[in-house]
N, C-alpha and C. Protein backbone atom coordinates (compact mmCIF):
# COMPACT_ATOMS: atom_id res chain seq x y z
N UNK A 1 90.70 100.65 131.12
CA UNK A 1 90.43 99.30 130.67
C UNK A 1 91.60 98.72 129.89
N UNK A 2 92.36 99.72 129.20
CA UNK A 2 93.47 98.86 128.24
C UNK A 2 94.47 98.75 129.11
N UNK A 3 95.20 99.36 130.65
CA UNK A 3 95.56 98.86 131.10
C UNK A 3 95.99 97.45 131.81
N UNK A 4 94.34 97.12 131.94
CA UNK A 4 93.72 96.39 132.83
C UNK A 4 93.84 94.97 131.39
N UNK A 5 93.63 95.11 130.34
CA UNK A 5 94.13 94.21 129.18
C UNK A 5 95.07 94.02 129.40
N UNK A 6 96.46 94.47 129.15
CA UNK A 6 97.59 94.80 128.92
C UNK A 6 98.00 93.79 130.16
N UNK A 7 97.30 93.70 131.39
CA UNK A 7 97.60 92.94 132.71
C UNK A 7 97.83 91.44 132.19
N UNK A 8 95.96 91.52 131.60
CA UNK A 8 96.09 89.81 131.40
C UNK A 8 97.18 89.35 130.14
N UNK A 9 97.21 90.16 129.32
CA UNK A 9 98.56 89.35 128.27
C UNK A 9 99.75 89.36 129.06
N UNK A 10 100.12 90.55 129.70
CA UNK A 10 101.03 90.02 130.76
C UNK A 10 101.49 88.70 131.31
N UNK A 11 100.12 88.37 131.97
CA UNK A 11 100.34 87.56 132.73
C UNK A 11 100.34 85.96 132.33
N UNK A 12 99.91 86.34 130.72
CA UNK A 12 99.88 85.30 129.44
C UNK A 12 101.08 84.63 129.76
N UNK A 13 101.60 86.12 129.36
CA UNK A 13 102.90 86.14 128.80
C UNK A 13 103.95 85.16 129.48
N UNK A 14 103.53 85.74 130.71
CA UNK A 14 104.65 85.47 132.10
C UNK A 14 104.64 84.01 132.09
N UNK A 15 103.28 83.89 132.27
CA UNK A 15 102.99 81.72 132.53
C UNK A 15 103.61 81.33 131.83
N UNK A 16 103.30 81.44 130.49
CA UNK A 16 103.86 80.92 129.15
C UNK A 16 105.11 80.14 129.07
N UNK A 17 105.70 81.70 129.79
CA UNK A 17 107.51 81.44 129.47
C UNK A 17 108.06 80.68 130.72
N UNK A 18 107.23 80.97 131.80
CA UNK A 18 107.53 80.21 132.89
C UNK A 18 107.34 78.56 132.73
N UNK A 19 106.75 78.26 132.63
CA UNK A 19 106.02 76.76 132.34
C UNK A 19 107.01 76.25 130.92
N UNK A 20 106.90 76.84 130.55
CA UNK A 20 108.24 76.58 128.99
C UNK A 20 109.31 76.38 129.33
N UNK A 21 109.65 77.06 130.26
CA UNK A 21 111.11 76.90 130.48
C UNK A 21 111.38 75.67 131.65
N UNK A 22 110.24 75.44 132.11
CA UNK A 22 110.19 74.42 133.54
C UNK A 22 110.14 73.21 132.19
N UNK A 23 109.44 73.06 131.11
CA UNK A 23 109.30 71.73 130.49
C UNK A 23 110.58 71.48 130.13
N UNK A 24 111.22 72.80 129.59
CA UNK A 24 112.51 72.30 129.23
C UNK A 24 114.10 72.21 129.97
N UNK A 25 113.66 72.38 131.22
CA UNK A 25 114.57 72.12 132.23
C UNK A 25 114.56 70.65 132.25
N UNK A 26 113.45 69.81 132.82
CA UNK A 26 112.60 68.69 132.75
C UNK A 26 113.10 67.89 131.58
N UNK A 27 112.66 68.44 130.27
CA UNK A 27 113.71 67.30 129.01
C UNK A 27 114.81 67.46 129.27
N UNK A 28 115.53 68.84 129.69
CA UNK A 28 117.08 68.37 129.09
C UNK A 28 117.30 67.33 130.58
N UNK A 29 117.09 67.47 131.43
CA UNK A 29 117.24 67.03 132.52
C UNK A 29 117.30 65.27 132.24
N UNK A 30 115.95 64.54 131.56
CA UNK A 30 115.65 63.79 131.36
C UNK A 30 116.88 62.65 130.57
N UNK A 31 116.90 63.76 129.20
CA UNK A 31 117.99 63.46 128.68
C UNK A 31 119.52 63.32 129.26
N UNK A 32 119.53 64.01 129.84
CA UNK A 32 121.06 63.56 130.71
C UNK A 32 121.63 62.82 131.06
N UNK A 33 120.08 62.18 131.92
CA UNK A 33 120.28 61.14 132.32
C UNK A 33 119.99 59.73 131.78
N UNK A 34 119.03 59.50 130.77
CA UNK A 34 119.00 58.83 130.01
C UNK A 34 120.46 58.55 129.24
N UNK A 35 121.41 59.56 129.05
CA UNK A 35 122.95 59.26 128.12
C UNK A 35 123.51 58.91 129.56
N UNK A 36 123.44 59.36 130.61
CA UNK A 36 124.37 58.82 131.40
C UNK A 36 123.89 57.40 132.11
N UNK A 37 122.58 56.83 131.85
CA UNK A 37 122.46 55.30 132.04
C UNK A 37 123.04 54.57 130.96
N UNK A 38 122.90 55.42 129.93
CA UNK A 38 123.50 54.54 128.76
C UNK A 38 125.09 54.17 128.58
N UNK A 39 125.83 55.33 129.08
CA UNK A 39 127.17 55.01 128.97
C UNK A 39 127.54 54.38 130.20
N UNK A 40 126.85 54.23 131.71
CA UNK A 40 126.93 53.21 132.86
C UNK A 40 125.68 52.91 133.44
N UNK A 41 125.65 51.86 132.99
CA UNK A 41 124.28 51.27 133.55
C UNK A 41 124.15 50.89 134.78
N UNK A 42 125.46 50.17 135.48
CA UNK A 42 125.64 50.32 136.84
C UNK A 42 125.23 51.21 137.66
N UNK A 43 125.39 52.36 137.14
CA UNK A 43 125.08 53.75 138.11
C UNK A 43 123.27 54.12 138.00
N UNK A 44 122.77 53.57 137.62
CA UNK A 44 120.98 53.64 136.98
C UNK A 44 120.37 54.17 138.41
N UNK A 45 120.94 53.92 139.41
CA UNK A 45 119.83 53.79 140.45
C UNK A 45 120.35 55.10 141.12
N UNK A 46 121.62 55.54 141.36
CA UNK A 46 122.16 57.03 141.81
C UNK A 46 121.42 58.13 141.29
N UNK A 47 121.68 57.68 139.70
CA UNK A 47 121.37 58.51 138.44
C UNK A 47 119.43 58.98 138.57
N UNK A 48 118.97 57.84 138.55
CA UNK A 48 117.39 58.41 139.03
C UNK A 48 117.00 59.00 140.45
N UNK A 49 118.07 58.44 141.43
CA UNK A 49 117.51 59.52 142.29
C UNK A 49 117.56 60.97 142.00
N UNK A 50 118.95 61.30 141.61
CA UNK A 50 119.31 62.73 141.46
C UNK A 50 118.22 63.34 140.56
N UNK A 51 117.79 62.50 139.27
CA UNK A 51 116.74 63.07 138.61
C UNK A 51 115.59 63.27 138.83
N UNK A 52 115.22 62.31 140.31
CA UNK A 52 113.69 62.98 140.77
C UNK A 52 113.82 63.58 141.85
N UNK A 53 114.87 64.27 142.29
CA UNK A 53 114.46 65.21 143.00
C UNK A 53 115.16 66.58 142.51
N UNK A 54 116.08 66.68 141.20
CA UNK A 54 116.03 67.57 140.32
C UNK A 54 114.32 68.39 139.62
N UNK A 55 114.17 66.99 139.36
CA UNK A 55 112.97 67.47 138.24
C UNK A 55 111.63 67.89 139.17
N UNK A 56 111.63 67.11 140.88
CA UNK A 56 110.44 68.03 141.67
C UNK A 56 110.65 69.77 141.91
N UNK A 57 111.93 69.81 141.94
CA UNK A 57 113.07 70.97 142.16
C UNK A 57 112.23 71.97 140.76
N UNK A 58 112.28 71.29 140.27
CA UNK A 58 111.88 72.18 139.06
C UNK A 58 110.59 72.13 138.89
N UNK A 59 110.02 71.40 138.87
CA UNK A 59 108.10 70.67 138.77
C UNK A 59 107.86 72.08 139.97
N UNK A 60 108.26 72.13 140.54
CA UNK A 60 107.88 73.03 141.98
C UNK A 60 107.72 74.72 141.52
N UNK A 61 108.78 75.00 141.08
CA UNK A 61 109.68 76.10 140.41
C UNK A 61 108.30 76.55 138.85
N UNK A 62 107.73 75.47 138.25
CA UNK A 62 106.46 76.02 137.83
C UNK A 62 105.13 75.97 138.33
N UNK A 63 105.17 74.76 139.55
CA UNK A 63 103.66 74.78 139.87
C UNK A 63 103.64 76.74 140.72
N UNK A 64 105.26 77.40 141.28
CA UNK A 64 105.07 78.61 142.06
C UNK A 64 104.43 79.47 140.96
N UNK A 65 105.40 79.75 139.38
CA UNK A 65 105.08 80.54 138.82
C UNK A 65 103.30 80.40 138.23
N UNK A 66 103.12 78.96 138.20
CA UNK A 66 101.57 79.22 138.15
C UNK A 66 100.43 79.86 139.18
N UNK A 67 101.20 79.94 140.62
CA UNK A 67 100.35 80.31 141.35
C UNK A 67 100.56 81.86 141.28
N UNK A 68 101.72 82.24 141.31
CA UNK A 68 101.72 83.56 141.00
C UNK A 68 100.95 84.07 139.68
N UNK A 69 100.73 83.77 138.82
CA UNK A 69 99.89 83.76 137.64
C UNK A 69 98.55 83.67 137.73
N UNK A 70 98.11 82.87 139.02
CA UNK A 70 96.51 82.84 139.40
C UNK A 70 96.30 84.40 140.45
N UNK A 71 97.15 84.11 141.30
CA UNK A 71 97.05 85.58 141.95
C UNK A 71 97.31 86.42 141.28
N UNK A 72 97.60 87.38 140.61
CA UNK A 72 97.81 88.25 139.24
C UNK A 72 96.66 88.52 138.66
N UNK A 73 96.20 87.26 138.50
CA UNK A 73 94.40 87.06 137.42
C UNK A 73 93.74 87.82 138.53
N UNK A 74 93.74 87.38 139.81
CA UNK A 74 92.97 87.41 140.61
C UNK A 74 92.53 88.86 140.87
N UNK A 75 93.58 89.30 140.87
CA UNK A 75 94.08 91.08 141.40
C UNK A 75 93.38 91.59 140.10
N UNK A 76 93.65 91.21 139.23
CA UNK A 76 93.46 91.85 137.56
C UNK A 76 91.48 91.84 138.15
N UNK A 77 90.74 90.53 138.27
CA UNK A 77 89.42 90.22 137.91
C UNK A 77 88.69 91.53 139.80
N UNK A 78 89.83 91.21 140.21
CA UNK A 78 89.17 92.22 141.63
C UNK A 78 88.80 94.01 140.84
N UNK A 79 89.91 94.09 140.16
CA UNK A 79 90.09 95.75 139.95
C UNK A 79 89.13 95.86 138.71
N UNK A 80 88.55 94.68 137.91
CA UNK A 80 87.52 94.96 137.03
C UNK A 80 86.11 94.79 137.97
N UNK A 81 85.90 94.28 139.38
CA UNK A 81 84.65 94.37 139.84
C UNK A 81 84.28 95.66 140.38
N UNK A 82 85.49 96.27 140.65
CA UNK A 82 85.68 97.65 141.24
C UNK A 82 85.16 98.50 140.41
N UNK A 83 85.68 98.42 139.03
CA UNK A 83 84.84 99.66 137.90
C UNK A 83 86.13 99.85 137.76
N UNK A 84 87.61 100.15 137.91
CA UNK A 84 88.90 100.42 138.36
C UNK A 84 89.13 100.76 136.92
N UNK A 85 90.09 101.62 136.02
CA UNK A 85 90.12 102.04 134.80
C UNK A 85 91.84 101.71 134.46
N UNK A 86 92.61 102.00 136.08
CA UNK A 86 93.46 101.53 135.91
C UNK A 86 94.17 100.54 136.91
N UNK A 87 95.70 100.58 136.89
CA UNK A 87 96.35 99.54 137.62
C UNK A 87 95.38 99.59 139.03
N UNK A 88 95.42 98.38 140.04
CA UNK A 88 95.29 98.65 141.67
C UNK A 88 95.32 99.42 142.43
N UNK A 89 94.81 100.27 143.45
CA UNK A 89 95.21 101.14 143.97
C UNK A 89 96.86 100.57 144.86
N UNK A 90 97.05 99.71 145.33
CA UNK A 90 98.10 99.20 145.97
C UNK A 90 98.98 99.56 145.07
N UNK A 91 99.20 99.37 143.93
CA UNK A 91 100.37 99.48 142.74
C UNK A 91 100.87 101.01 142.78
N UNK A 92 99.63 101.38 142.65
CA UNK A 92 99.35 102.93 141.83
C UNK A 92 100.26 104.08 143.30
N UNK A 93 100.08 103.05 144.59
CA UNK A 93 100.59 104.28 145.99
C UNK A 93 101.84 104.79 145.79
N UNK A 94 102.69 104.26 145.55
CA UNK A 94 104.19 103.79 145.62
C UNK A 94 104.85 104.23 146.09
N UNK A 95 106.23 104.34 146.53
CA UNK A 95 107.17 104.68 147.63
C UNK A 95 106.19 105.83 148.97
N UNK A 96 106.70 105.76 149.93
CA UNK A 96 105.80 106.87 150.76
C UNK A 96 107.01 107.80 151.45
């Protein structure tokens, strides 16, 4: 069972930093471009394209790590219906 804990803070863990780091790709990103409309305003319309398809680039890059984070749960909530004490049996085979 404390394995099987140890999974879900894991996988706390993992989202956490994943999604954190996607917000702050996203601000600095934001910011960039916000100083670079400011010092040419002319260029405003180049400048936002590049930034929305930067920031889907990245928007994407956490919606994956969230799905990997649901599948994880998923595997975790399968091996507690099992009675399972520890990791998956899939995990547990390893090299053959």
């Amino acid at each position: 069972m404390l394995n099987i804990g140890l999974g879900y803070i894991g996988v706390g863990i993992a989202i956490g930093a994943g999604l954190f780091g996607a917000a702050a790709g996203i601000g600095k990103l934001a910011s960039a471009a916000l100083e670079g409309t400011a010092r040419q305003p002319e260029a405003t319309g180049s400048l936002q394209t590049m930034m929305i398809i930067a920031a889907a680039l990245i928007e994407g890059l956490g919606l994956f790590a969230l799905v990997i984070a649901f599948l994880a749960v998923n595997t975790l909530n399968k091996s507690l219906q099992t009675g399972a004490t520890a990791a998956p049996a899939a995990v547990e085979a390893g090299p053959r």
